[in-house]
Protein backbone atom coordinates (compact mmCIF):
# COMPACT_ATOMS: atom_id res chain seq x y z
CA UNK A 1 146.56 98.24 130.78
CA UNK A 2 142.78 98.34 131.73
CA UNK A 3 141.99 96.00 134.81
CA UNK A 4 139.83 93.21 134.00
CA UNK A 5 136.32 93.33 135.35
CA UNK A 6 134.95 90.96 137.27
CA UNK A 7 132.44 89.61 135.06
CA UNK A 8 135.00 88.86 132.44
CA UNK A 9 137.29 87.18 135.47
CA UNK A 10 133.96 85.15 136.80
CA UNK A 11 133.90 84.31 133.09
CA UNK A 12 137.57 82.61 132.53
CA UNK A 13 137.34 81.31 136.13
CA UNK A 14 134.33 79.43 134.69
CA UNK A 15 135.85 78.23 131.68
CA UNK A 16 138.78 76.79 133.40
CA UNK A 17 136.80 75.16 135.64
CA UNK A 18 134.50 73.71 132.76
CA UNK A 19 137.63 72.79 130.61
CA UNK A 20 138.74 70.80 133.23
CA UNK A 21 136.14 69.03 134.73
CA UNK A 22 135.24 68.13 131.27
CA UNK A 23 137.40 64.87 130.82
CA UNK A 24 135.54 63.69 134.13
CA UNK A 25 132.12 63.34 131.31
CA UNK A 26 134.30 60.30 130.07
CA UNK A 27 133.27 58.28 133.14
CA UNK A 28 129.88 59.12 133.35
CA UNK A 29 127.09 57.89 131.47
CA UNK A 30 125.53 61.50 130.90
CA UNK A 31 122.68 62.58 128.07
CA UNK A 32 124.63 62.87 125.00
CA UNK A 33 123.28 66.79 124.70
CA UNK A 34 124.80 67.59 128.32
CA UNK A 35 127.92 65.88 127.82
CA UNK A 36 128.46 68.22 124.44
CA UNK A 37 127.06 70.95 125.90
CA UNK A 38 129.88 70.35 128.92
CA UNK A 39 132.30 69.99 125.98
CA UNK A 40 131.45 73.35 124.59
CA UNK A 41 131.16 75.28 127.87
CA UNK A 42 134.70 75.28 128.27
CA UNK A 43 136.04 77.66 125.31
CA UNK A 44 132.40 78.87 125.14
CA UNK A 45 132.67 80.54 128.37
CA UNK A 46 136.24 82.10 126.57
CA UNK A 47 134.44 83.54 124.46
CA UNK A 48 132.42 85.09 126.75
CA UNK A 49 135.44 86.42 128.40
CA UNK A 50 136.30 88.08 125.22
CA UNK A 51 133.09 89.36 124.51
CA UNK A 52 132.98 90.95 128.04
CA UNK A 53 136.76 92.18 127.72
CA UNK A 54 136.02 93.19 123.81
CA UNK A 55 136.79 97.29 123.00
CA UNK A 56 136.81 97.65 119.12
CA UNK A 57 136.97 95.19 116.27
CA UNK A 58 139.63 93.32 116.97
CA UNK A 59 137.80 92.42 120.47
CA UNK A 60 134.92 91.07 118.28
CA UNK A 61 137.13 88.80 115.83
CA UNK A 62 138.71 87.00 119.49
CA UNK A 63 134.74 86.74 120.18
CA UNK A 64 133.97 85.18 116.63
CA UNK A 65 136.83 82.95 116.67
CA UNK A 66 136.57 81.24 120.29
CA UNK A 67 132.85 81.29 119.50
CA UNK A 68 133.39 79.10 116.53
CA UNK A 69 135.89 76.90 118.32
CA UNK A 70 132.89 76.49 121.15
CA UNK A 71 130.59 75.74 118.34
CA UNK A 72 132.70 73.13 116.65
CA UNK A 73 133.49 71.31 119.62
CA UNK A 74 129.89 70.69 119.86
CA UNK A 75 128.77 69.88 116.27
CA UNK A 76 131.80 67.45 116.58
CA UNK A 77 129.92 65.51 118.81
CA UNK A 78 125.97 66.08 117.72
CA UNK A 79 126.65 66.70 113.85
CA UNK A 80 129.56 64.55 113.19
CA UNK A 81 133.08 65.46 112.24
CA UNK A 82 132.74 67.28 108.49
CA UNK A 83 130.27 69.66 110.35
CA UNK A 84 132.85 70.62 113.44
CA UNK A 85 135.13 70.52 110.80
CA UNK A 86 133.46 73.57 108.93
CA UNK A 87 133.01 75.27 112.11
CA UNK A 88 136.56 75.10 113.49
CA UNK A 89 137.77 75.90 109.63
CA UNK A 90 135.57 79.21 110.04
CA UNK A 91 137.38 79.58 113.20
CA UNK A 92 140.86 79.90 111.87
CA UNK A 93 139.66 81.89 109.30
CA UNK A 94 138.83 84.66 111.81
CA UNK A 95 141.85 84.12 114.17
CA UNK A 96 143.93 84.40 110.95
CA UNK A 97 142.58 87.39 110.00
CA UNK A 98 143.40 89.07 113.75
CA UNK A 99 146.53 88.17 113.54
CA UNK A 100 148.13 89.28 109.94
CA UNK A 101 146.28 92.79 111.12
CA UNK A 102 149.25 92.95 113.43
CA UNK A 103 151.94 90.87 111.34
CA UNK A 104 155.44 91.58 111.98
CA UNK A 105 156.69 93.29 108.57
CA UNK A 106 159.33 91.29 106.78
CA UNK A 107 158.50 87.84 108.45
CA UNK A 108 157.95 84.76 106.90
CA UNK A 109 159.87 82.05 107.76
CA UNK A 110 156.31 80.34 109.66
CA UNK A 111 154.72 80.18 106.37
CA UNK A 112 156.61 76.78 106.00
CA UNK A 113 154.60 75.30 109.08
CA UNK A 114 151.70 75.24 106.66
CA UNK A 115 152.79 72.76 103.88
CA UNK A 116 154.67 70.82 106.85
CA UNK A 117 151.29 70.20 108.93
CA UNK A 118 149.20 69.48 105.47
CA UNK A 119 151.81 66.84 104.21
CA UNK A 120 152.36 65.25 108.14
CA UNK A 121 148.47 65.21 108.55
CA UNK A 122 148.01 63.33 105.28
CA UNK A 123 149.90 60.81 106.21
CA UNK A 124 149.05 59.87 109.67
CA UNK A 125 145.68 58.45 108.96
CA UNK A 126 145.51 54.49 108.27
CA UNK A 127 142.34 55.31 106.39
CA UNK A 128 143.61 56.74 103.30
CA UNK A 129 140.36 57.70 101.69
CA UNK A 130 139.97 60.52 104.13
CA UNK A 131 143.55 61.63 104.27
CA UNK A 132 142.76 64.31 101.70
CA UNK A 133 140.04 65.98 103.39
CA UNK A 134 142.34 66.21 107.07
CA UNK A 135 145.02 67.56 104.98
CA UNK A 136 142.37 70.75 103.58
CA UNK A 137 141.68 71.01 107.07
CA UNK A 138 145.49 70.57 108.48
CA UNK A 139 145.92 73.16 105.73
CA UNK A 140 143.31 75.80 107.60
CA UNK A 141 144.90 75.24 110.84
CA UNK A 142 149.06 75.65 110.15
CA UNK A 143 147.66 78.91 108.46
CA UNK A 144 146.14 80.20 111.65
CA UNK A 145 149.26 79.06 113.74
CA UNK A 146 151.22 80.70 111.19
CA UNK A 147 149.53 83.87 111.32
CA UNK A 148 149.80 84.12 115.02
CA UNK A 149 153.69 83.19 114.37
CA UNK A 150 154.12 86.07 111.43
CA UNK A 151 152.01 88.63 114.12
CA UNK A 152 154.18 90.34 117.07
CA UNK A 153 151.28 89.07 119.78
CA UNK A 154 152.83 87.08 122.67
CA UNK A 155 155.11 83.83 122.36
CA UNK A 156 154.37 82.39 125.48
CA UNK A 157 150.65 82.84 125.39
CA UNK A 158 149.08 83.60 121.84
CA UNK A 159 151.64 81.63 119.91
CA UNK A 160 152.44 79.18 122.16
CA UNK A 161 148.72 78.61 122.00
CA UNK A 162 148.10 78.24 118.21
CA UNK A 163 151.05 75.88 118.40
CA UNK A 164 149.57 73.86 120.80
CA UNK A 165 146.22 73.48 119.05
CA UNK A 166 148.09 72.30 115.96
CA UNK A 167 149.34 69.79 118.41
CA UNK A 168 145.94 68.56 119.60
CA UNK A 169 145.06 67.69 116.09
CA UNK A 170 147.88 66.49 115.36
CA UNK A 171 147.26 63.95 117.59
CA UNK A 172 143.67 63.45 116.62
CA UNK A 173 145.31 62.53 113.29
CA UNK A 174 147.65 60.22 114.51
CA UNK A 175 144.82 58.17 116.61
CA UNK A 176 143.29 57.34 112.75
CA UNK A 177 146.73 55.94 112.64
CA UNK A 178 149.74 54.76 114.06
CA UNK A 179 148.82 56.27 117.53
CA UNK A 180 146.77 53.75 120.39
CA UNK A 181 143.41 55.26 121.35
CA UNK A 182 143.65 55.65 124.94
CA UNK A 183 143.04 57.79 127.50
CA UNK A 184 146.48 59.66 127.66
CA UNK A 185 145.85 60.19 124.23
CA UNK A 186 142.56 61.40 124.70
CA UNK A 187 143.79 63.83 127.70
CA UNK A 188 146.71 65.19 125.37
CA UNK A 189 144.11 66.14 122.81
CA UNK A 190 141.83 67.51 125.24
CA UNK A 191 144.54 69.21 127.29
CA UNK A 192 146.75 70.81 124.65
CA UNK A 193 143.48 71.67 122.75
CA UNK A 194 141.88 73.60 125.86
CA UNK A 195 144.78 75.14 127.04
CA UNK A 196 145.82 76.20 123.59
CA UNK A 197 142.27 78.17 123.18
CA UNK A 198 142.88 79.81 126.70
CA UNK A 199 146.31 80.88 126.43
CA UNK A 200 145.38 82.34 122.75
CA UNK A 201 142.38 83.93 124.65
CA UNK A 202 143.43 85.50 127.32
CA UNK A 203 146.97 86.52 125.48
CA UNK A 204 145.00 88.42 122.79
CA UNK A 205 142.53 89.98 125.14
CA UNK A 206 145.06 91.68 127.35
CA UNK A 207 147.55 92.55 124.06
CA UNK A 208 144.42 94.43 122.73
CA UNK A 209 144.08 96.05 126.17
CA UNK A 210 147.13 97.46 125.29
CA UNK A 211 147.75 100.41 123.01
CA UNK A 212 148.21 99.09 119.32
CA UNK A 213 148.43 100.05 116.34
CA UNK A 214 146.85 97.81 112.93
C-alpha cells in the first residue's frame, strides 16, 4: 500500500475539520456566500484528497464524484434545490460507474435497495406535488449505494458510506413530512451526509492504492 503524502493528509485533516465546524455556521449570522462556501469546503477539500492521492482513472472518477457532491452542496444553497439536485445526480452517476468497474460477479441481491428508496422517498413528503421529482432523484441515489453494495470495495468504509448518504436524504425527505425540523434533525443530515462522503473517500482512495484489477 503506498503511504499517503502529506499534502493529501493536510488535505482530509482539513476537510474534517471543515465538515465539522460547519454546523457551528447555523449560529452565526455569516454572508450567505461564506456560509455555502463553508458548506462546500468540507467534501470539497475530499476531493482534493483524492485528487492528490489519484494514480489512474479510477483516482479521477473519486475526484469527479466528491467534486460534484462539493458542488451540489453549494448550488443547494445559492441555486436552489433542482440545481444541487442535478449536481449531486451527476455525482452518483460517476460513483456508480467506479463501482460496477469492480462489481462482485454474480451479485445482485442490492439491486432491490433501489425500488425500496424510490417508493419510501415518494411517500415521505407532505407535499405531494413534488414527491415525483424526490423519487427520480431517490432513484439516482439507491443506484449509487447499490453499486457500491454489488462492488467488492470495503463494508465498513465505502459501503457503509453510500448507505449512510442514502440515510441523510432520507431524512431530508422525511423533514417535507412526517419528521420535526429541528436541529437533531438537521445534525443527522449533516452528520451521516459528511461522514458518509469521507468514509466513501478515503475507503476508495486507499482500495485503489491497492493492487486491483477492473
Amino acid at each position: 500500500m503506498r503511504t499517503m503524502g502529506a499534502a493529501a493528509r493536510w488535505a482530509l485533516i482539513a476537510s474534517v475539520v471543515a465538515g465539522a465546524s460547519y454546523v457551528v455556521t447555523w449560529r452565526l449570522d455569516l454572508p450567505p456566500a461564506l456560509e455555502a462556501g463553508w458548506k462546500g469546503a468540507g467534501v470539497g477539500l475530499l476531493a482534493l484528497h483524492a485528487l492528490l492521492r489519484a494514480r489512474g482513472f479510477d483516482g479521477w472518477l473519486l475526484t469527479a464524484a466528491m467534486a460534484l457532491g462539493a458542488l451540489g452542496d453549494v448550488l443547494l444553497d445559492v441555486a436552489g434545490l433542482t440545481v444541487g439536485a442535478v449536481a449531486f445526480l451527476a455525482g452518483h452517476g460517476v460513483a456508480a460507474w467506479l463501482y460496477l468497474r469492480y462489481r462482485i460477479p454474480g451479485k445482485a441481491l442490492p439491486v432491490l435497495l433501489i425500488p425500496a428508496v424510490a417508493a419510501l422517498s415518494y411517500g415521505l413528503p407532505a407535499e405531494r406535488a413534488g414527491a415525483g421529482g424526490i423519487a427520480l432523484y431517490a432513484t439516482g441515489l439507491a443506484t449509487m449505494a447499490a453499486a457500491a453494495l454489488l462492488s467488492d470495495f470495503p463494508w465498513r468504509t465505502v459501503k457503509l458510506g453510500a448507505l449512510l448518504f442514502v440515510v441523510s436524504d432520507l431524512l431530508i425527505f422525511a423533514r417535507l413530512g412526517p419528521l420535526p425540523d429541528g436541529l437533531l434533525t438537521g445534525l443527522g443530515v449533516w452528520g451521516f451526509y459528511y461522514l458518509g462522503q469521507l468514509l466513501i473517500c478515503v475507503g476508495v482512495a486507499g482500495a485503489l492504492d491497492e493492487p486491483r484489477t477492473a
